[in-house]
C-alpha atoms as a PDB file:
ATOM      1  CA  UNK A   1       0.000   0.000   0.000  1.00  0.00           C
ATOM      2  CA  UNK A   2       2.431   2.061   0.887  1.00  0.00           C
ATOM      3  CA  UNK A   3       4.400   1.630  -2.451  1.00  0.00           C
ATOM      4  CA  UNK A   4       1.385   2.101  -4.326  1.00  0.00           C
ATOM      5  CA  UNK A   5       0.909   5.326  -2.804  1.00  0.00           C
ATOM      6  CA  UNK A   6       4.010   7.147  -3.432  1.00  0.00           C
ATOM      7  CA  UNK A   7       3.896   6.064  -6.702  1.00  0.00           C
ATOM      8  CA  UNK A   8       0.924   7.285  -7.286  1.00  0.00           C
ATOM      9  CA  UNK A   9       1.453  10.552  -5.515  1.00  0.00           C
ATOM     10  CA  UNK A  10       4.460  11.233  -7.589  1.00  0.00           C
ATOM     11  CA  UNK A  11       3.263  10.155 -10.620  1.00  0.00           C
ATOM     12  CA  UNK A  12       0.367  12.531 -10.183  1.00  0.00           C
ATOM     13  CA  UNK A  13      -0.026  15.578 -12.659  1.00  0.00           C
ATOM     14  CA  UNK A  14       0.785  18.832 -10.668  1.00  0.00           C
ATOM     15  CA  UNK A  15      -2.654  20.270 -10.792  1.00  0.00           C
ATOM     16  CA  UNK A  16      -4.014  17.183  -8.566  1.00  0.00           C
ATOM     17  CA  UNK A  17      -1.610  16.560  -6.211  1.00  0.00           C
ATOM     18  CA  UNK A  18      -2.567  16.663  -2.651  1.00  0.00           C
ATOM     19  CA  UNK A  19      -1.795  19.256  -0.445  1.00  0.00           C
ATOM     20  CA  UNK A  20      -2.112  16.647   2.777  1.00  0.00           C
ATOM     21  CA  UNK A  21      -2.284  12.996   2.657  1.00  0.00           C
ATOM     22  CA  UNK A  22      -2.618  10.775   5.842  1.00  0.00           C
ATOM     23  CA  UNK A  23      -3.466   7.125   5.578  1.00  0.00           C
ATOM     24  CA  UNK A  24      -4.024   4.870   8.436  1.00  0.00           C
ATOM     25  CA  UNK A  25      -4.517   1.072   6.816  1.00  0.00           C
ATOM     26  CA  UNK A  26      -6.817   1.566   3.878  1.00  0.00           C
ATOM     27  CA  UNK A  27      -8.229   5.174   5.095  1.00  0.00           C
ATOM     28  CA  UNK A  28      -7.007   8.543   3.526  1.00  0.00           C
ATOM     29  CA  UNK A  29      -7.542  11.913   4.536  1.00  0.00           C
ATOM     30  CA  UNK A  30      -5.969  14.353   1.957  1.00  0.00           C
ATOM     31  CA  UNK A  31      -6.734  17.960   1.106  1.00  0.00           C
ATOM     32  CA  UNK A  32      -7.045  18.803  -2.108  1.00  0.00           C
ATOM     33  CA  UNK A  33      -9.014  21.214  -4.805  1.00  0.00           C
ATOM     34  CA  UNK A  34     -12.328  19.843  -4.377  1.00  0.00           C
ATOM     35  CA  UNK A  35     -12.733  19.864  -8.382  1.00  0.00           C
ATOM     36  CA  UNK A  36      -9.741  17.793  -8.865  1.00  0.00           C
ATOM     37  CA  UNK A  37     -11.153  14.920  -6.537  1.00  0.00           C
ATOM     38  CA  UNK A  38     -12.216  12.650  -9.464  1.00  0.00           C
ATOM     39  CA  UNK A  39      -9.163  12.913 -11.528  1.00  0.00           C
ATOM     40  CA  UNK A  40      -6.859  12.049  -8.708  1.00  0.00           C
ATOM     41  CA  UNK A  41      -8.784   9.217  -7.826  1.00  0.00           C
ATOM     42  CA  UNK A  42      -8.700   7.995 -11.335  1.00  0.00           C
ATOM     43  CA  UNK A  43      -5.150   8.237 -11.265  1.00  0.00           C
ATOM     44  CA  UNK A  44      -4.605   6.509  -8.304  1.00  0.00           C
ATOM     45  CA  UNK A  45      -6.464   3.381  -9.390  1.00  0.00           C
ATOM     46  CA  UNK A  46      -4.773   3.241 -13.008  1.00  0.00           C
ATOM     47  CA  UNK A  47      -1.287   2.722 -10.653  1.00  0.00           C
ATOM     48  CA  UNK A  48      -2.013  -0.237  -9.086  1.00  0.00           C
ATOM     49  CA  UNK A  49      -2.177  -2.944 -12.541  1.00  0.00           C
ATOM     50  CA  UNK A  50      -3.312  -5.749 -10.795  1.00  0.00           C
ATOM     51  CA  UNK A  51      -6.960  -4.060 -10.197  1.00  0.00           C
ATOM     52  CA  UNK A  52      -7.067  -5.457  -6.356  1.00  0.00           C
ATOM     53  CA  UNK A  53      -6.506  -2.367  -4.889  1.00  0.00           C
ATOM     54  CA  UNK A  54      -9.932   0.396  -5.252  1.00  0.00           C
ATOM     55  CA  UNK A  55      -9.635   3.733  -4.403  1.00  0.00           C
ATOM     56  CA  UNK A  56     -13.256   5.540  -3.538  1.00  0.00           C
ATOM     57  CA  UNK A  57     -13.601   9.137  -1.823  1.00  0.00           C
ATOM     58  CA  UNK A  58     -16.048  10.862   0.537  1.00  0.00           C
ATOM     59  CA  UNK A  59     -16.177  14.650  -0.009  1.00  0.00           C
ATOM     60  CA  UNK A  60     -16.962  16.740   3.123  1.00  0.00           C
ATOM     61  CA  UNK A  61     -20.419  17.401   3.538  1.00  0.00           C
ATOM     62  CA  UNK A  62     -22.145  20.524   4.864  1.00  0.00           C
ATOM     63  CA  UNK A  63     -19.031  21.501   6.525  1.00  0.00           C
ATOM     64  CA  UNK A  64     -17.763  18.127   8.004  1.00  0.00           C
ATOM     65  CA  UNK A  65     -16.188  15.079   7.269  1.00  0.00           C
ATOM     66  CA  UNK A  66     -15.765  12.161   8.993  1.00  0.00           C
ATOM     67  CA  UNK A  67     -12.098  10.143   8.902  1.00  0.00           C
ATOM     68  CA  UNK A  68     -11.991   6.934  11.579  1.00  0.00           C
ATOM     69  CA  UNK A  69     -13.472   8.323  14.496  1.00  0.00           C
ATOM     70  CA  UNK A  70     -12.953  11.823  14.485  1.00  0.00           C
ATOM     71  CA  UNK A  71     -15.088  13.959  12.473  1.00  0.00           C
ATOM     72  CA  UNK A  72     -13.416  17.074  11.164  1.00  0.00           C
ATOM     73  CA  UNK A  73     -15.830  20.440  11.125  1.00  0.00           C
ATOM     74  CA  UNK A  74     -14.888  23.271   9.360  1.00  0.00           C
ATOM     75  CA  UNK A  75     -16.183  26.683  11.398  1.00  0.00           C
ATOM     76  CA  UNK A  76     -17.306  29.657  10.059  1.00  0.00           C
ATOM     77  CA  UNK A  77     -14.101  31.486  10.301  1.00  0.00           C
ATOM     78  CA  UNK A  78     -12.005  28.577   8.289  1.00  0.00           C
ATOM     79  CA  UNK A  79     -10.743  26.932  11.238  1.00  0.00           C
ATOM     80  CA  UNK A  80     -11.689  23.413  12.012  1.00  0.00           C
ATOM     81  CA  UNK A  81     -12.719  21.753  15.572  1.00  0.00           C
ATOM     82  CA  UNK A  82     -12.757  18.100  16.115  1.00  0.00           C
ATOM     83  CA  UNK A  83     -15.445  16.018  17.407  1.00  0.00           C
ATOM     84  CA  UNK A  84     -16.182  12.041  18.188  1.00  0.00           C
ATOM     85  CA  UNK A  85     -17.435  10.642  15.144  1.00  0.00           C
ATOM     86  CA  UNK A  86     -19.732   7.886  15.524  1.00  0.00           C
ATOM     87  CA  UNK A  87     -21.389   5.943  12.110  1.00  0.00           C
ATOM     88  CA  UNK A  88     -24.518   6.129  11.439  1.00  0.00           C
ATOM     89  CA  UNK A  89     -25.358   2.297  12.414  1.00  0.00           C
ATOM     90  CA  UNK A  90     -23.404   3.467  15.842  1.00  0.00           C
ATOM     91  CA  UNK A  91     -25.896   1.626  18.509  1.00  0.00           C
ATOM     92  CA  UNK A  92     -24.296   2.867  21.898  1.00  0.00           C
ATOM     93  CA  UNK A  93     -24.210  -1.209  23.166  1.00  0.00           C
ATOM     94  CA  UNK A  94     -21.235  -1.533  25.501  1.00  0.00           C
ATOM     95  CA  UNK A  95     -20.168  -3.942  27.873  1.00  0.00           C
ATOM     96  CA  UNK A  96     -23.251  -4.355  30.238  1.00  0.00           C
ATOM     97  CA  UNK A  97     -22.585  -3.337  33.791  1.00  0.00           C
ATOM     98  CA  UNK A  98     -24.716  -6.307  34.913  1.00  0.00           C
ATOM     99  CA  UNK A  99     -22.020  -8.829  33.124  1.00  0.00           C
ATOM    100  CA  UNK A 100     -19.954 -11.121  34.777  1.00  0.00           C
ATOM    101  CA  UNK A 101     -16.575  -8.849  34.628  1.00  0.00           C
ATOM    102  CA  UNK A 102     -14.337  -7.735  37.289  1.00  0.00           C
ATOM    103  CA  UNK A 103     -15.360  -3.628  38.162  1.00  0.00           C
ATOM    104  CA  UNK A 104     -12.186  -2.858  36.681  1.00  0.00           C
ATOM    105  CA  UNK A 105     -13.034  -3.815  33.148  1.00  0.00           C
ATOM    106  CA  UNK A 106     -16.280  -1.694  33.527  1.00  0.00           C
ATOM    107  CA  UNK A 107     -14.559   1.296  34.237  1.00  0.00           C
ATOM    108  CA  UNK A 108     -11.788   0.647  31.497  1.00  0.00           C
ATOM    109  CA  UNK A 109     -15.024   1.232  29.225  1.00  0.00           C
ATOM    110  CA  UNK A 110     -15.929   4.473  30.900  1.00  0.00           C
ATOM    111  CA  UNK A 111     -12.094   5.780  30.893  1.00  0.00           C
ATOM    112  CA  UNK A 112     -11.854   4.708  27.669  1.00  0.00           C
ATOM    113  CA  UNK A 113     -14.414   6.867  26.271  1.00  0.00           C
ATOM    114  CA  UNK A 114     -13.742   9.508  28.505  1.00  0.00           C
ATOM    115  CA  UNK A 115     -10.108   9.246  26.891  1.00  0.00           C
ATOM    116  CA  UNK A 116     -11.166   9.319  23.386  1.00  0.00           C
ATOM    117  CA  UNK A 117     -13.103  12.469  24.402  1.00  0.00           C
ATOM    118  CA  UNK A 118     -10.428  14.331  25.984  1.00  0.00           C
ATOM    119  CA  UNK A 119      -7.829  13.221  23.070  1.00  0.00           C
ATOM    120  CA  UNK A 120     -10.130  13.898  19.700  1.00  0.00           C
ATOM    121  CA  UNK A 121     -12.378  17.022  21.051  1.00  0.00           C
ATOM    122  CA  UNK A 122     -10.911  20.157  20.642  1.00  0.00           C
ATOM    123  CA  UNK A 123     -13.360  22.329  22.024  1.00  0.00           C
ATOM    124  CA  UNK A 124     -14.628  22.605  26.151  1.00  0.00           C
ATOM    125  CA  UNK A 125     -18.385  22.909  25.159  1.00  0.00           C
ATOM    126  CA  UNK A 126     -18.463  19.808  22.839  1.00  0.00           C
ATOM    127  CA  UNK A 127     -16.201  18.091  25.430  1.00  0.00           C
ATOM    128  CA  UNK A 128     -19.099  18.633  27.800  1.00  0.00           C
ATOM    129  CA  UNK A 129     -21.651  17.279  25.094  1.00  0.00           C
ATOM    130  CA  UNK A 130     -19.621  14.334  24.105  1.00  0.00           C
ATOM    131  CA  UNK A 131     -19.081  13.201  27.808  1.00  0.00           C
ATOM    132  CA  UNK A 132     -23.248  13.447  28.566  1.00  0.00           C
ATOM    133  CA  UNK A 133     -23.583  11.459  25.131  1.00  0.00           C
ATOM    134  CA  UNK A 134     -20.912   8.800  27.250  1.00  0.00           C
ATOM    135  CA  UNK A 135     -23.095   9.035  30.329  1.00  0.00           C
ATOM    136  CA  UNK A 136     -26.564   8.302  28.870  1.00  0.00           C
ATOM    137  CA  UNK A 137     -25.085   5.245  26.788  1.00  0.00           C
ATOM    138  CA  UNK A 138     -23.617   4.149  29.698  1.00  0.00           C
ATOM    139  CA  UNK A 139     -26.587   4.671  32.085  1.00  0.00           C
ATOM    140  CA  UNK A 140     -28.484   2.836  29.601  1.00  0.00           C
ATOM    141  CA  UNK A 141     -26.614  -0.347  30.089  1.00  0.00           C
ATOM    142  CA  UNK A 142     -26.596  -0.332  33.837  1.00  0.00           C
ATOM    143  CA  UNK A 143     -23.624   1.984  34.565  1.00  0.00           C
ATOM    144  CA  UNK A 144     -24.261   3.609  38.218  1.00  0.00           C
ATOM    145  CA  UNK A 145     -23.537   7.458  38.541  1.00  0.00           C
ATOM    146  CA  UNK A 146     -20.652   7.014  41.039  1.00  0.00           C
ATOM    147  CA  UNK A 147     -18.851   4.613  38.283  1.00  0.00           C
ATOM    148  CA  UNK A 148     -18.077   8.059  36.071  1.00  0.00           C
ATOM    149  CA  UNK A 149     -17.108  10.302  39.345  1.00  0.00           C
ATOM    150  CA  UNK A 150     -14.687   7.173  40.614  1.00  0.00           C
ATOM    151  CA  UNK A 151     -13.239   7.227  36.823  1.00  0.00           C
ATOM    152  CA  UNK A 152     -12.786  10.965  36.786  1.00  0.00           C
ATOM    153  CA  UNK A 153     -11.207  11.215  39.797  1.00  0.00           C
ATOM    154  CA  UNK A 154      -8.947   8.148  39.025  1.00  0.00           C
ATOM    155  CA  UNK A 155      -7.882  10.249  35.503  1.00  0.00           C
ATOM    156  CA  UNK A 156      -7.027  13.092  37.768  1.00  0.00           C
ATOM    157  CA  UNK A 157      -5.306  11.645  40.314  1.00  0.00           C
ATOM    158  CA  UNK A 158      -3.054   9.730  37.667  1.00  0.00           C
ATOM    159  CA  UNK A 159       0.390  11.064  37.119  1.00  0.00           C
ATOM    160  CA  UNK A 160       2.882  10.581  34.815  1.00  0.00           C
ATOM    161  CA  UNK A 161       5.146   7.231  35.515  1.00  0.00           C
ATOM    162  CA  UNK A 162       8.522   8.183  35.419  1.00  0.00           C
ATOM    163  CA  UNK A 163      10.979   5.739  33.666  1.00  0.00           C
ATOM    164  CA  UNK A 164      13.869   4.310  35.357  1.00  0.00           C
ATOM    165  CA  UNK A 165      16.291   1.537  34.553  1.00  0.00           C
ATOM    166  CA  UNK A 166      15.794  -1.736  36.084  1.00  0.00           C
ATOM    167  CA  UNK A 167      18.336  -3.227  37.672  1.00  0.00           C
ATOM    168  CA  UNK A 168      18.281  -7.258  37.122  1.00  0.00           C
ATOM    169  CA  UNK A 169      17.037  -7.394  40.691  1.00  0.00           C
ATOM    170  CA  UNK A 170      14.374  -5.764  39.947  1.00  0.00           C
ATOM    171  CA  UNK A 171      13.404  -7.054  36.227  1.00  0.00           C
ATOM    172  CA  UNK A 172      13.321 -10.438  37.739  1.00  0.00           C
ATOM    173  CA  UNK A 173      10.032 -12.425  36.868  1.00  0.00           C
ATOM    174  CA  UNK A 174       7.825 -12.727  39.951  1.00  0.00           C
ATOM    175  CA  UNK A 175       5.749 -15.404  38.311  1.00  0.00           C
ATOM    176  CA  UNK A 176       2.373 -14.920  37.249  1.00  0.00           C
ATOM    177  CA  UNK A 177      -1.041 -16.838  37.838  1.00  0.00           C
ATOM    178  CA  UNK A 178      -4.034 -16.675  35.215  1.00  0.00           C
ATOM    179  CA  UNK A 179      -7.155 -17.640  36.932  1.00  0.00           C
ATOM    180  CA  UNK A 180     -10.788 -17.672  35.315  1.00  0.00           C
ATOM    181  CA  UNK A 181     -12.926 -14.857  36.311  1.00  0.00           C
ATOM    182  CA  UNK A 182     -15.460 -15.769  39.580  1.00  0.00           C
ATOM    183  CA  UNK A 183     -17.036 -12.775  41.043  1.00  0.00           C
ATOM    184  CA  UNK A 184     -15.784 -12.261  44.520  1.00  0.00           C
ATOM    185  CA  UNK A 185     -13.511 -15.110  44.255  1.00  0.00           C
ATOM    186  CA  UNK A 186     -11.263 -13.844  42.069  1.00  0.00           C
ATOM    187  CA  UNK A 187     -10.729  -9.972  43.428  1.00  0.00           C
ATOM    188  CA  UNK A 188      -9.641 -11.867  46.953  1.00  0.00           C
ATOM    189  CA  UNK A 189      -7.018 -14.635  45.234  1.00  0.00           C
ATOM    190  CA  UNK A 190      -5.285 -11.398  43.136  1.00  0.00           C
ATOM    191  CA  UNK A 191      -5.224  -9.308  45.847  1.00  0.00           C
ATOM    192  CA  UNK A 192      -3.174 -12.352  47.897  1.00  0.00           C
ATOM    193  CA  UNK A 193      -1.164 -12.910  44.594  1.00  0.00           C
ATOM    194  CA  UNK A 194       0.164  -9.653  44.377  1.00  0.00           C
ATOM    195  CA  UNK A 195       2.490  -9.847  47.094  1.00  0.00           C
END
């Protein structure tokens, strides 16, 4: 893929050539003159001769456009803000507090999403939007209200590790112990096992 794309970049007539390309896997975000869309397309799939490889685009609509899950908004005043994206068959079904995982997986899925927010949004109001959209889902499959304080203050509290070199003392293997998961049971054997 990656051949194929310089190739094709460089091989591109002057008048088409992107002004930004980013590609994670098989998904492109590029800026370029919204009139030469189709042509570099074209190009781009007359590179690769052995026809496996099709290149399709998405303009930006009414503003916005959505690449992996980020959607990119362009404001008024030609800047752009960032937002969660979420498709359109997006059904809010995470992992059901009621499920027979340890609390700490549960609020992995909270801090999770509270991560993507605080990484992708670039504005404070839609930050605040994007964490009640987080809430409700979560609410919605069982989540209790002192699950997202315990999570925020966790996030807060966290600081950042500092690295140090190990001596061989201390990079020696302790062992470890993989036990099926058995509410109650299993929170009391890997609190013992960590010592």
């Amino acid at each position: 893929m990656e051949a194929l794309e310089q190739q094709a970049i460089a091989t591109a007539p002057l008048d088409c050539r992107p002004k930004l390309w980013l590609r994670y896997v098989d998904d492109v975000l590029e800026v370029i003159n919204k009139d030469n869309v189709q042509q570099l397309t074209d190009h781009i799939n007359r590179v690769d001769k052995s026809g496996s490889i099709k290149f399709t685009f998405e303009q930006e609509t009414e503003g916005s456009l959505p690449f992996l899950d980020t959607l990119i908004v362009r404001k008024d005043d030609g800047t752009v803000k960032l937002m969660v994206y979420r498709k359109p068959t997006h059904t809010d079904q995470y992992l059901n507090y009621q499920s027979h995982h340890p609390l700490h997986q549960k609020l992995g899925v909270i801090r999770s999403l509270y991560y993507r927010k605080d990484t992708i949004v670039t504005e404070e109001a839609d930050k605040e939007e994007e964490e009640k959209k987080v809430q409700k889902a979560l609410q919605t499959c069982g989540y209790p209200n002192w699950t997202f304080e315990k999570v925020k203050d966790q996030m807060q509290s966290v600081k950042p590790k500092k690295v140090t070199k190990k001596t061989d003392e201390n990079s020696k293997s302790k062992g470890m112990v993989v036990l099926p998961y058995v509410k109650g049971v299993t929170e009391r054997v890997s609190r013992v096992m960590k010592n």
